[in-house]
N, C-alpha and C. Protein backbone atom coordinates (compact mmCIF):
# COMPACT_ATOMS: atom_id res chain seq x y z
N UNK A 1 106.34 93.81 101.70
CA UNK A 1 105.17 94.47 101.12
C UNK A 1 105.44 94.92 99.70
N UNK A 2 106.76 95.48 99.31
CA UNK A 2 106.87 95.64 97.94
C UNK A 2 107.26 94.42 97.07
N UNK A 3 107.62 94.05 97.42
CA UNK A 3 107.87 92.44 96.79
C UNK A 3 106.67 92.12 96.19
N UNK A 4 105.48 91.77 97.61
CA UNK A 4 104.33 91.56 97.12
C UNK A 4 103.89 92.55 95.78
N UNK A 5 103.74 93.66 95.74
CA UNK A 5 102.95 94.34 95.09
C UNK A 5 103.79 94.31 93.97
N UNK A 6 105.18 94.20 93.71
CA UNK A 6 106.01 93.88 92.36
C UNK A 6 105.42 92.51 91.56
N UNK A 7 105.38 91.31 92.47
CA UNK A 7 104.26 90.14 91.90
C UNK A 7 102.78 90.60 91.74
N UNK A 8 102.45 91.28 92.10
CA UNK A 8 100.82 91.15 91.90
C UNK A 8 100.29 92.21 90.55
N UNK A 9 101.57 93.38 90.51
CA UNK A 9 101.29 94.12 89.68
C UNK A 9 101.17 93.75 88.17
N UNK A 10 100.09 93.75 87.56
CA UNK A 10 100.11 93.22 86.15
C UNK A 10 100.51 94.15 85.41
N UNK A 11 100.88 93.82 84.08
CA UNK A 11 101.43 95.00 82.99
C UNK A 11 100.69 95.48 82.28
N UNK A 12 100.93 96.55 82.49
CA UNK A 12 99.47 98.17 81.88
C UNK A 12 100.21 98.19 80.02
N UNK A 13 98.81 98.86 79.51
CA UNK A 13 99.50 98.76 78.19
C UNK A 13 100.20 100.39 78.12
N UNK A 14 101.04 100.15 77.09
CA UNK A 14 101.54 101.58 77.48
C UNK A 14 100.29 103.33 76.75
N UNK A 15 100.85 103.97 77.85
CA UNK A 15 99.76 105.53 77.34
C UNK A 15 100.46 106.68 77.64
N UNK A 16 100.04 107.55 77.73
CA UNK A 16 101.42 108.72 78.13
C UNK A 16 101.49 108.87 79.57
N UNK A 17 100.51 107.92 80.37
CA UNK A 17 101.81 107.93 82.01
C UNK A 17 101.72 106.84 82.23
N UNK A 18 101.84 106.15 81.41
CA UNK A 18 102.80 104.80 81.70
C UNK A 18 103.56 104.26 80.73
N UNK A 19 105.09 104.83 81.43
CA UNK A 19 106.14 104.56 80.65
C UNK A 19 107.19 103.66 81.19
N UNK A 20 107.79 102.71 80.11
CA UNK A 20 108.79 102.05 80.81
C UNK A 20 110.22 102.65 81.27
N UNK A 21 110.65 102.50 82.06
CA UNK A 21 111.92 102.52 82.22
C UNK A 21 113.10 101.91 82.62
N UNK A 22 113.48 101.42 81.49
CA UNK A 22 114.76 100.01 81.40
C UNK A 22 116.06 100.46 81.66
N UNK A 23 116.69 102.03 81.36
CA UNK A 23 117.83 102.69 81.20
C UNK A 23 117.77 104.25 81.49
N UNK A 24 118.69 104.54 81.92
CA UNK A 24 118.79 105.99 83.00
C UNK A 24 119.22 107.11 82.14
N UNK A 25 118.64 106.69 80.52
CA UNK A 25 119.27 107.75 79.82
C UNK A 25 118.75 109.22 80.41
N UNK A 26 119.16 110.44 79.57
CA UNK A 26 118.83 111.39 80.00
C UNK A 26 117.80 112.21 78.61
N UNK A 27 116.44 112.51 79.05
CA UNK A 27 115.89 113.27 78.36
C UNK A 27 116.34 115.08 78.49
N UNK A 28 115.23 116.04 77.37
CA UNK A 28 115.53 116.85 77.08
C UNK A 28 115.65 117.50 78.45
N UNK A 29 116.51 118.67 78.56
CA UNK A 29 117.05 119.33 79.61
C UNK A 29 117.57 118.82 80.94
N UNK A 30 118.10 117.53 80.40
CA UNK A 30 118.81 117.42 81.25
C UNK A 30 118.59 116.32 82.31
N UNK A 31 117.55 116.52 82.36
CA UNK A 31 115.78 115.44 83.20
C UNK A 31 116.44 113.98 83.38
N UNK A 32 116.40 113.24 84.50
CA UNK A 32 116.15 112.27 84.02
C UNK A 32 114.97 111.58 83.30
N UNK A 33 114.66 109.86 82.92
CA UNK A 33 113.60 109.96 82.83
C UNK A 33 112.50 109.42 83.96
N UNK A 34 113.21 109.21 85.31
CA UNK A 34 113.19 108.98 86.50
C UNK A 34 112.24 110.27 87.30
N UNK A 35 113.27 111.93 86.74
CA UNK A 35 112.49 113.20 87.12
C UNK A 35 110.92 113.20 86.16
N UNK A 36 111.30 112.81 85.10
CA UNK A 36 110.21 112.88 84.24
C UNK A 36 108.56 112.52 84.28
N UNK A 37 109.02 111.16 84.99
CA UNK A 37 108.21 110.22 85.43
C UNK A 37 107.18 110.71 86.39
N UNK A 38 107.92 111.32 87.72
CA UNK A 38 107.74 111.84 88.76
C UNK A 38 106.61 112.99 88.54
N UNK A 39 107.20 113.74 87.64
CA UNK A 39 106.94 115.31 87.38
C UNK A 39 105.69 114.81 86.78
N UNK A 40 105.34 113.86 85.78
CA UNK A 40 103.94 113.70 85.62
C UNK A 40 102.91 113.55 86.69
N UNK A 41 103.77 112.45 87.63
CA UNK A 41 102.39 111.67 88.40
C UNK A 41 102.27 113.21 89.63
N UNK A 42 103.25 113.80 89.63
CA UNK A 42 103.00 114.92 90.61
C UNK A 42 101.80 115.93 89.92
N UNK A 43 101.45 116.12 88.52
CA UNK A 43 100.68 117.10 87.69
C UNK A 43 99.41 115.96 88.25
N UNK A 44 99.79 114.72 87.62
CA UNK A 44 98.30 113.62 87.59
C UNK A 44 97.65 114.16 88.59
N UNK A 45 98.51 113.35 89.67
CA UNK A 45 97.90 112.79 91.50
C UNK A 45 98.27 113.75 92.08
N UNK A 46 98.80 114.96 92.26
CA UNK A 46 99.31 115.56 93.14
C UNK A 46 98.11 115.94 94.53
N UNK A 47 97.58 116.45 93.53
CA UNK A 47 95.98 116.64 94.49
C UNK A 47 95.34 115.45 95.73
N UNK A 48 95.96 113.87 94.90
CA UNK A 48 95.25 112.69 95.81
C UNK A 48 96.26 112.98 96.77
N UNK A 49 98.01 112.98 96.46
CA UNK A 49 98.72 112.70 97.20
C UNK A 49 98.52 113.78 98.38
N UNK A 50 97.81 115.15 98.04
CA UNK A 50 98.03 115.70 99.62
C UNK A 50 96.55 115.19 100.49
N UNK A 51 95.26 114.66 99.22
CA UNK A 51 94.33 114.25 100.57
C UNK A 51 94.69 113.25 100.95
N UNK A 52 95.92 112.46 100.40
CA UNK A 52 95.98 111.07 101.01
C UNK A 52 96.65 111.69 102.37
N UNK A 53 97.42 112.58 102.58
CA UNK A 53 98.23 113.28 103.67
C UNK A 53 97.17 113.58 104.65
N UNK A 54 96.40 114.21 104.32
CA UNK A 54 95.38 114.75 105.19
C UNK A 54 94.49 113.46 106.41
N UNK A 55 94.08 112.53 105.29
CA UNK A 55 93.53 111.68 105.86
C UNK A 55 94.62 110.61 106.96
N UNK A 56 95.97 110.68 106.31
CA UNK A 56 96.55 110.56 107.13
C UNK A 56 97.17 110.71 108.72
N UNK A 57 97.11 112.02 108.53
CA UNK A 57 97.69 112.61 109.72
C UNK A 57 97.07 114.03 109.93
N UNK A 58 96.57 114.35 111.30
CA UNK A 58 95.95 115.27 111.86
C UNK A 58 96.56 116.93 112.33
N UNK A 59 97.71 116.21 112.82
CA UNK A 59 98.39 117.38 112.68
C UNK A 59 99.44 118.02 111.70
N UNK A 60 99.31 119.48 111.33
CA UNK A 60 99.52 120.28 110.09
C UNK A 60 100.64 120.16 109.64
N UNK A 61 101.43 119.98 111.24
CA UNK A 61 103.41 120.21 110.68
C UNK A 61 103.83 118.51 110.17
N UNK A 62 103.32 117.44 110.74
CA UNK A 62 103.79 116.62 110.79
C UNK A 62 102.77 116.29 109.45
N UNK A 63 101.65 116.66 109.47
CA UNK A 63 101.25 116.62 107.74
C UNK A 63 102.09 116.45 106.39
N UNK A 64 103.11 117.93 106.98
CA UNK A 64 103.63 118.49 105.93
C UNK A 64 104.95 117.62 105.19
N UNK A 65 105.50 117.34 106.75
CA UNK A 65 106.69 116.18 106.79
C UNK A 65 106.12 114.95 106.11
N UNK A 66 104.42 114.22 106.38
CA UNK A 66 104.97 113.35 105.58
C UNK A 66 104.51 113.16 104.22
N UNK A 67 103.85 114.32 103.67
CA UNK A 67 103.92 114.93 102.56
C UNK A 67 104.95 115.15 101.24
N UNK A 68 105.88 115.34 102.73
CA UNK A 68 107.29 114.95 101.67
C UNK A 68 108.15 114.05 101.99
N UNK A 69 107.78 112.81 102.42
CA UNK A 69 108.24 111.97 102.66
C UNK A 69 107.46 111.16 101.86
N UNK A 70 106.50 111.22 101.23
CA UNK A 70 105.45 110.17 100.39
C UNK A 70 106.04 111.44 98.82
N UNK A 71 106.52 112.41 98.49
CA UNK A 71 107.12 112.71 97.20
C UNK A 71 108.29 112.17 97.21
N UNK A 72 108.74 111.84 97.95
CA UNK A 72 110.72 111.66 98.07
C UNK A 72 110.46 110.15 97.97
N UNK A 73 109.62 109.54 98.48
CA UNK A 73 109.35 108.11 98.26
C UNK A 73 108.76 107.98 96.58
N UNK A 74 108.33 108.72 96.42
CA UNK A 74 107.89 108.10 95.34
C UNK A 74 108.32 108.50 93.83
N UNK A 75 109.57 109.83 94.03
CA UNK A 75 110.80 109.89 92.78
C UNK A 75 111.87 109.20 93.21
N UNK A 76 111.89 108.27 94.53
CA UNK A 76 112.73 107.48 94.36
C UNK A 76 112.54 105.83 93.91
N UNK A 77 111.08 105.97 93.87
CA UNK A 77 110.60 104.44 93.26
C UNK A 77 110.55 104.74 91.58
N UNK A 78 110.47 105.55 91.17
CA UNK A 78 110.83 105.98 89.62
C UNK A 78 111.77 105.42 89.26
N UNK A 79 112.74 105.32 89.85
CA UNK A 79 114.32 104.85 89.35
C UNK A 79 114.11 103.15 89.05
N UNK A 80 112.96 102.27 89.66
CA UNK A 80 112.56 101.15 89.64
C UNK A 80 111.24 100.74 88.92
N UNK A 81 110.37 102.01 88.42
CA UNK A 81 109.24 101.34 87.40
C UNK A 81 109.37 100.85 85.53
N UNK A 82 108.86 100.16 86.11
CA UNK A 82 109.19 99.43 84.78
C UNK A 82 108.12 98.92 83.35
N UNK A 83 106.88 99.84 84.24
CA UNK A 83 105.47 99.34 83.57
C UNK A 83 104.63 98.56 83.62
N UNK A 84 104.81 97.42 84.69
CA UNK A 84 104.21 96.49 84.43
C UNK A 84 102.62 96.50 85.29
N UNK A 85 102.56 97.96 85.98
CA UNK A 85 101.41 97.94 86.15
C UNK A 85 100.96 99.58 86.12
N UNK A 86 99.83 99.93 86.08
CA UNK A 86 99.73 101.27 85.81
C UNK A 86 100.14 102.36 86.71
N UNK A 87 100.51 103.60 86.37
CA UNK A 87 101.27 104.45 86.61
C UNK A 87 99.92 104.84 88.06
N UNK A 88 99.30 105.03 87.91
CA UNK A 88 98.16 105.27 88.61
C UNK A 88 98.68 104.25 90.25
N UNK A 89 98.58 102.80 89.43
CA UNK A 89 98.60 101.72 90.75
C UNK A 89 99.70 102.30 91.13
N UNK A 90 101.28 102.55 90.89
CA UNK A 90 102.49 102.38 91.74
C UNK A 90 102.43 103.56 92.65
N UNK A 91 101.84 104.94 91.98
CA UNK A 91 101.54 105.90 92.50
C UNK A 91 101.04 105.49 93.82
N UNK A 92 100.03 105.26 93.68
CA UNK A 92 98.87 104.95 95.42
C UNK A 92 99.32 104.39 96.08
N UNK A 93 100.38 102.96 95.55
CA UNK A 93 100.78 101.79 96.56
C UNK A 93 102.21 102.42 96.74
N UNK A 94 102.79 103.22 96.49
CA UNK A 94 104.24 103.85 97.20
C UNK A 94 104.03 105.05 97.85
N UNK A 95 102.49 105.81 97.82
CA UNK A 95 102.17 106.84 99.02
C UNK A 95 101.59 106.02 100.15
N UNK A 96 100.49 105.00 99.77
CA UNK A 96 100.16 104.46 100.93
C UNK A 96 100.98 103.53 101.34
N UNK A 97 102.34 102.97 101.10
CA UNK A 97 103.58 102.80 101.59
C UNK A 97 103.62 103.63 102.76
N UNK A 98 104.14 104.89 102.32
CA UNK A 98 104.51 105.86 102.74
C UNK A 98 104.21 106.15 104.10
N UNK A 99 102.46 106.42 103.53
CA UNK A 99 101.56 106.83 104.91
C UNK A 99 101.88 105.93 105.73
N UNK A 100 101.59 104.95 105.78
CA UNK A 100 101.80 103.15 106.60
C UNK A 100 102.78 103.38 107.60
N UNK A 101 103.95 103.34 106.73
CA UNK A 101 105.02 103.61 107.65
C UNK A 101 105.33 104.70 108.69
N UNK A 102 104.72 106.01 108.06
CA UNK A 102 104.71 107.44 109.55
C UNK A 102 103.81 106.78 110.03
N UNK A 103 102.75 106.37 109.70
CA UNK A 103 101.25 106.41 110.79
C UNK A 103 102.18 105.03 112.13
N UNK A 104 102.89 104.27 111.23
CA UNK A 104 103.25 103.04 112.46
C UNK A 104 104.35 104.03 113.30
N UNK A 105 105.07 104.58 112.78
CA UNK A 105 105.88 105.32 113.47
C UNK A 105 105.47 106.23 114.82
N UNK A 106 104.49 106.80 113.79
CA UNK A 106 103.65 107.53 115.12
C UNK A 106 103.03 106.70 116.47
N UNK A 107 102.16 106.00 116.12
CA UNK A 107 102.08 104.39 116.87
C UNK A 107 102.92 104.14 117.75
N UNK A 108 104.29 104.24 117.39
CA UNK A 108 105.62 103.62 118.32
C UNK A 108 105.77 104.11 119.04
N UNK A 109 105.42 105.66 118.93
CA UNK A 109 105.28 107.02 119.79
C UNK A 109 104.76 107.19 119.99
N UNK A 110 103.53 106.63 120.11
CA UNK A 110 102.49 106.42 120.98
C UNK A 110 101.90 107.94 120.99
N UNK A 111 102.08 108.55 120.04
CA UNK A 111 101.03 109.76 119.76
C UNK A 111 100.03 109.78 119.17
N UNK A 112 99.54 108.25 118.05
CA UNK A 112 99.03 108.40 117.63
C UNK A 112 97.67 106.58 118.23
N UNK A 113 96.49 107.19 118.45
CA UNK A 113 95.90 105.86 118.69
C UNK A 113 95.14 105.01 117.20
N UNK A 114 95.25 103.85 116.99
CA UNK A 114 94.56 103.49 115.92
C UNK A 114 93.18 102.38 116.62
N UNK A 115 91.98 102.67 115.37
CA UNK A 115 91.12 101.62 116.20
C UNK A 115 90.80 100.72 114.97
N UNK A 116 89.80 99.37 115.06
CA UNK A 116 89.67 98.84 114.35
C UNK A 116 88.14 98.97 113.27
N UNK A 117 87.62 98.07 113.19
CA UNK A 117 86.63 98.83 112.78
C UNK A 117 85.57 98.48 113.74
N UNK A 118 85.58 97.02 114.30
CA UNK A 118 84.69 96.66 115.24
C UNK A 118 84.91 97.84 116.67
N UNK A 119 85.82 98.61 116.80
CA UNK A 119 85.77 99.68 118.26
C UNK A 119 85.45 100.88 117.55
N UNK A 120 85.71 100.84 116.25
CA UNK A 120 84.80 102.24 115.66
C UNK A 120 83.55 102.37 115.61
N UNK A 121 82.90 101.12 115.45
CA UNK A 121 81.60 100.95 115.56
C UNK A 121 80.85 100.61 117.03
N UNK A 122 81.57 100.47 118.39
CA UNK A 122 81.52 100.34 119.39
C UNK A 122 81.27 102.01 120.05
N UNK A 123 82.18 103.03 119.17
CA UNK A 123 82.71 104.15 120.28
C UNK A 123 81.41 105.31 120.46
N UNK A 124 81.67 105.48 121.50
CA UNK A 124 80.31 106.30 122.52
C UNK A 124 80.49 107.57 121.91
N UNK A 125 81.19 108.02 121.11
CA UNK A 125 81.17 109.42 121.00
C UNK A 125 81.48 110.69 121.85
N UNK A 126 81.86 110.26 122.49
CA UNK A 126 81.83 111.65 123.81
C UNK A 126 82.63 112.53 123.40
N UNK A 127 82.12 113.72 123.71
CA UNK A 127 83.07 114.71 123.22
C UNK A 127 83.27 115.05 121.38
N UNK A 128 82.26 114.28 120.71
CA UNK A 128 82.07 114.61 119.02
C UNK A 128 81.34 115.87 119.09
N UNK A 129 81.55 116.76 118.15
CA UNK A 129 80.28 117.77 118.16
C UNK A 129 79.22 117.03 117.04
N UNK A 130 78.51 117.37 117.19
CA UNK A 130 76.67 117.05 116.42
C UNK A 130 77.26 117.60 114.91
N UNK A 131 76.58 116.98 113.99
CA UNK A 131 76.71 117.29 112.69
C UNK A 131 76.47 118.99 112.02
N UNK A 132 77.30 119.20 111.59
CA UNK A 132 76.79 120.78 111.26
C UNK A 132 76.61 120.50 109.69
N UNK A 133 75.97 121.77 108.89
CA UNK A 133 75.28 121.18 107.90
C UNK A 133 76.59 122.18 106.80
N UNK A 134 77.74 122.55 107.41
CA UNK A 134 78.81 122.96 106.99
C UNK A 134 79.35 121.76 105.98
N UNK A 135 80.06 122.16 104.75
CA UNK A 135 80.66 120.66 104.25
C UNK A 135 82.10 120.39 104.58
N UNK A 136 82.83 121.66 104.98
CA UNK A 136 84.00 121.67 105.40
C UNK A 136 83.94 120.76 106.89
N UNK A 137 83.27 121.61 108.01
CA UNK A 137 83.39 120.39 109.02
C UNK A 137 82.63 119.47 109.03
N UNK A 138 81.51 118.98 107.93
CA UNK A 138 81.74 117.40 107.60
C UNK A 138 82.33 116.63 106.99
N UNK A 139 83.01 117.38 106.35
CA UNK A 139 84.86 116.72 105.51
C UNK A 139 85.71 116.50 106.75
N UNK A 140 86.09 117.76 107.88
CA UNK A 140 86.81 117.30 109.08
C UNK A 140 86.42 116.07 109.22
N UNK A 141 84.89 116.03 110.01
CA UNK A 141 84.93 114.73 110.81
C UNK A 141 85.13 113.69 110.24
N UNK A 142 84.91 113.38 108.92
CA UNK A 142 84.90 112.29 107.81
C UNK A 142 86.17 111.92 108.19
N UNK A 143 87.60 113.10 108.10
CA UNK A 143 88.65 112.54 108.45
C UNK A 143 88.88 112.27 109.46
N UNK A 144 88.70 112.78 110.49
CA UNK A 144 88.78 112.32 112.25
C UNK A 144 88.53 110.79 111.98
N UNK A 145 87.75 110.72 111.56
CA UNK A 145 86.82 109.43 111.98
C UNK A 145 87.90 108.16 110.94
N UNK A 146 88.63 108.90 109.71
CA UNK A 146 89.55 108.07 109.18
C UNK A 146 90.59 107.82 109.50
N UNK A 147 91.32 109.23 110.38
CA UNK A 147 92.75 108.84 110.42
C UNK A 147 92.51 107.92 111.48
N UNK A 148 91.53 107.78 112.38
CA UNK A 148 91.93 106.57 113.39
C UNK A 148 91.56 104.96 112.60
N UNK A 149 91.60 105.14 111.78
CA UNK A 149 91.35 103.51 111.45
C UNK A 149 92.79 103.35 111.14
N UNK A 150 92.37 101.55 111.00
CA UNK A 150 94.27 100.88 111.02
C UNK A 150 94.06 100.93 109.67
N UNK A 151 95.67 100.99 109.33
CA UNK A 151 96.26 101.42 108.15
C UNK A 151 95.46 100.60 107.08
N UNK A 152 95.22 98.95 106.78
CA UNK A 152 94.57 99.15 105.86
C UNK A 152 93.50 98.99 105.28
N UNK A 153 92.55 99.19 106.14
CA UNK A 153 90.79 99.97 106.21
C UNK A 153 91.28 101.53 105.85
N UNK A 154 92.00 102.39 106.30
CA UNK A 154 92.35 103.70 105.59
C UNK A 154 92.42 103.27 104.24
N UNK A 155 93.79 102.63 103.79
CA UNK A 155 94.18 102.58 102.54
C UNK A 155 92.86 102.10 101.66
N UNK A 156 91.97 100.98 101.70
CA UNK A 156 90.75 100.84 101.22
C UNK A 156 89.79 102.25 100.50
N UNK A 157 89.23 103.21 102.20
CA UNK A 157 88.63 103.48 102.12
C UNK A 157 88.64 104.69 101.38
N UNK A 158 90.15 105.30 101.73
CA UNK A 158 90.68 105.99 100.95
C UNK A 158 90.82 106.22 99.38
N UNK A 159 91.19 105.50 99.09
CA UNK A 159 91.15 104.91 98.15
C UNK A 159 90.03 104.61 97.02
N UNK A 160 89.20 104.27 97.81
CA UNK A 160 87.68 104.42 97.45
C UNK A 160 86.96 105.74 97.03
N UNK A 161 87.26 106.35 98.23
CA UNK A 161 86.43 107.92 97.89
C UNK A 161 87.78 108.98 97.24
N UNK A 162 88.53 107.95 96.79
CA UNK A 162 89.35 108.77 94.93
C UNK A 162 88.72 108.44 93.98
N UNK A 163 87.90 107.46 94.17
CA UNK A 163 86.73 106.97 92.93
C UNK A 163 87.59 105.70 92.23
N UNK A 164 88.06 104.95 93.11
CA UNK A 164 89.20 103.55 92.44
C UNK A 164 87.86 102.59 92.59
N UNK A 165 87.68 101.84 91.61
CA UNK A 165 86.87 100.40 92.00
C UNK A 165 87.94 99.49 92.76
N UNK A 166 87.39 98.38 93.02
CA UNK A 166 87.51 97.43 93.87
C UNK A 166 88.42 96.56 93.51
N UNK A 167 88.90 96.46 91.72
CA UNK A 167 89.85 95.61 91.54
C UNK A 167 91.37 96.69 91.31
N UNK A 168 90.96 97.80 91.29
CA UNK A 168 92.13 98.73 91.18
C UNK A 168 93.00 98.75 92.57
N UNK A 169 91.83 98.84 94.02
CA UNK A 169 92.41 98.92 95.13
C UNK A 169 92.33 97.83 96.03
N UNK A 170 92.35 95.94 95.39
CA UNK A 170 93.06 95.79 95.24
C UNK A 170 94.12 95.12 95.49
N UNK A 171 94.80 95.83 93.89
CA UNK A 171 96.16 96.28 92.98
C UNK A 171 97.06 96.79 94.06
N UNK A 172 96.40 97.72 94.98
CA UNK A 172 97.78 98.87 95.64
C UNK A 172 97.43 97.73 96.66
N UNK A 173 96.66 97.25 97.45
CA UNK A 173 96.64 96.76 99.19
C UNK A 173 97.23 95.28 99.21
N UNK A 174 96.80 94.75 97.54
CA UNK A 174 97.71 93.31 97.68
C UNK A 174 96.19 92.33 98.52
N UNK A 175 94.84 92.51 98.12
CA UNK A 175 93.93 91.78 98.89
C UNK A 175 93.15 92.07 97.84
N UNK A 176 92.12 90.89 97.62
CA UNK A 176 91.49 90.18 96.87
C UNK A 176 90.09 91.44 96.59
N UNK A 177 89.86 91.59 95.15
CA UNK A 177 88.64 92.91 95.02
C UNK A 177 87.57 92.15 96.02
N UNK A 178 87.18 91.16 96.03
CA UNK A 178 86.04 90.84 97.14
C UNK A 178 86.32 90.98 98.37
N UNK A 179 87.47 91.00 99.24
CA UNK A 179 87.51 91.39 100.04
C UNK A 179 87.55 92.61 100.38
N UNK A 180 88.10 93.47 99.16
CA UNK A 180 87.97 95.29 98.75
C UNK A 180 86.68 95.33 99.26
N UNK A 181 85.80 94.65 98.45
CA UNK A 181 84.33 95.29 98.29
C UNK A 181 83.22 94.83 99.23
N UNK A 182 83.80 94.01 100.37
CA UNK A 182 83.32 93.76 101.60
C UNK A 182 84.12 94.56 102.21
N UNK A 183 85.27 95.26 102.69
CA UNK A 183 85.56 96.24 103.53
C UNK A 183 84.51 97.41 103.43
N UNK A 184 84.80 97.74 101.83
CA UNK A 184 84.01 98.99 101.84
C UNK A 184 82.63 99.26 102.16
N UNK A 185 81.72 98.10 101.86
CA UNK A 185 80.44 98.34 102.19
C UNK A 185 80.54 98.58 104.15
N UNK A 186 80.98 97.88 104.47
CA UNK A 186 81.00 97.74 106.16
C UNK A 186 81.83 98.89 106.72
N UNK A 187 82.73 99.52 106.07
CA UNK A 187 83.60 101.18 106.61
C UNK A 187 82.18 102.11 105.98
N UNK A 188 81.46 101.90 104.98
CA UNK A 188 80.85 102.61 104.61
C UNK A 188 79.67 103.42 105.49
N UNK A 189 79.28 101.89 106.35
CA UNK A 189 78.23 101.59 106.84
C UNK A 189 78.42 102.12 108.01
N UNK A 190 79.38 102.18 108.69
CA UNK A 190 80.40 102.18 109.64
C UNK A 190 80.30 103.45 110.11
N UNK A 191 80.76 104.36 108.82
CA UNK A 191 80.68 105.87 109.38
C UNK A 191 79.20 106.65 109.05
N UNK A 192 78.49 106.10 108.23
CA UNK A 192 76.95 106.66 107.57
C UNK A 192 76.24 106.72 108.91
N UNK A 193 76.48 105.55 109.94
CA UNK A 193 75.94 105.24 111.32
C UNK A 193 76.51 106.41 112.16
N UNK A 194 77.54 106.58 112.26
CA UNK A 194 78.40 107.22 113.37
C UNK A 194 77.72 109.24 112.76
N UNK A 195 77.72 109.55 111.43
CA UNK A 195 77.29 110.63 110.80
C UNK A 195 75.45 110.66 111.45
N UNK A 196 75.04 110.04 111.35
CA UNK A 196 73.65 110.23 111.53
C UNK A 196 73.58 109.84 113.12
N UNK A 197 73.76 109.27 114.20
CA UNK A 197 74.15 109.38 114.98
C UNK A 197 74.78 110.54 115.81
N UNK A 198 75.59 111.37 115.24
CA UNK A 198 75.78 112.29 114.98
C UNK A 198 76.32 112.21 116.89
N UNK A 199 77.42 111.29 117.06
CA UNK A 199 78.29 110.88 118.17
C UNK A 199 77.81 110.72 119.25
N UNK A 200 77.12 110.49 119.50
CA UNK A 200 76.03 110.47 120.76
C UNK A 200 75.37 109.29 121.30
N UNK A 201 75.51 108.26 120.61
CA UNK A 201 74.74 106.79 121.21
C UNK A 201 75.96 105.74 120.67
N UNK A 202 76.00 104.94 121.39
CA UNK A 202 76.44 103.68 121.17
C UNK A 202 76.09 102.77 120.92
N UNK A 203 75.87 101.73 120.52
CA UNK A 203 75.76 100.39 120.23
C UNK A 203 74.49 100.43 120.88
């Protein structure tokens, strides 16, 4: 998967967060320019990187774990960027790395169920509560309804409602913007149904 995304990544022109790094010199205080790197995209994205967490994973502790397991992943891919695609793309495609890998993990452990999109659009609802006109628990269910999709209908959709167009994401998933932009209309569609529905009828 990184292989892939090392070929597919095209080269960004340079701006102040996207910088090359050919040599491990050391900037001011000490820094690498590896920490440096990091310390930006953490100011940039920090914010995506914890809703990417959220949408990830449901529960708080294991949230938190892989929260920092998608920062530790991704000042250790610093030591390997080199510019050739924007600081933005390596960012997304080494958290949703990240996520990928706990969410399969979880999977293995069978704690976690994933569905597709055709059984998301199948499921009876039982047991959803009815829409409240709260935005917080219609942000919950938004995520309920995400973390069970397979990893990359998440990464898409995700992705999407960061406000990425279709050829940016993609850049991170390694799949063709038309196929981007046929996922998204149909996840879109997917949950707009299941929201107004409001869990209660099926198919």
């Amino acid at each position: 998967m990184r292989n892939s995304f090392q070929r597919t990544c095209k080269k960004a022109p340079q701006s102040a967060t996207t910088l090359n790094v050919g040599e491990t010199e050391l900037i001011s205080g000490g820094k690498s320019r590896q920490d440096d790197l990091y310390e930006s995209a953490t100011v940039a994205y920090g914010a995506a990187l914890d809703r990417l967490a959220r949408a990830s994973e449901a529960d708080a502790e294991k949230r938190r774990d892989l929260l920092q397991e998608i920062h530790l992943a991704l000042w250790r891919s610093f030591e390997k960027f080199d510019g050739r695609c924007s600081q933005r793309t390596w960012v997304y495609r080494v958290a949703h790395n990240a996520a990928t890998s706990h969410i399969i993990r979880q999977r293995r452990a069978k704690t976690l169920v994933m569905v597709s999109l055709e059984d998301l659009e199948k499921l009876s609802g039982k047991g959803e509560r009815d829409i409240d006109s709260d935005q917080g628990e219609t942000l919950d269910r938004l995520l309920t309804l995400i973390q069970r999709l397979k990893p990359l209908d998440r990464q898409v959709i995700v992705s999407y409602l960061e406000g990425m167009d279709a050829a940016s994401i993609g850049e991170i998933t390694g799949i063709s913007a038309g196929n981007v932009a046929t996922k998204i209309h149909r996840i879109k569609s997917i949950l707009a149904r299941r929201f107004h529905e409001g869990g209660h009828h099926g198919e």
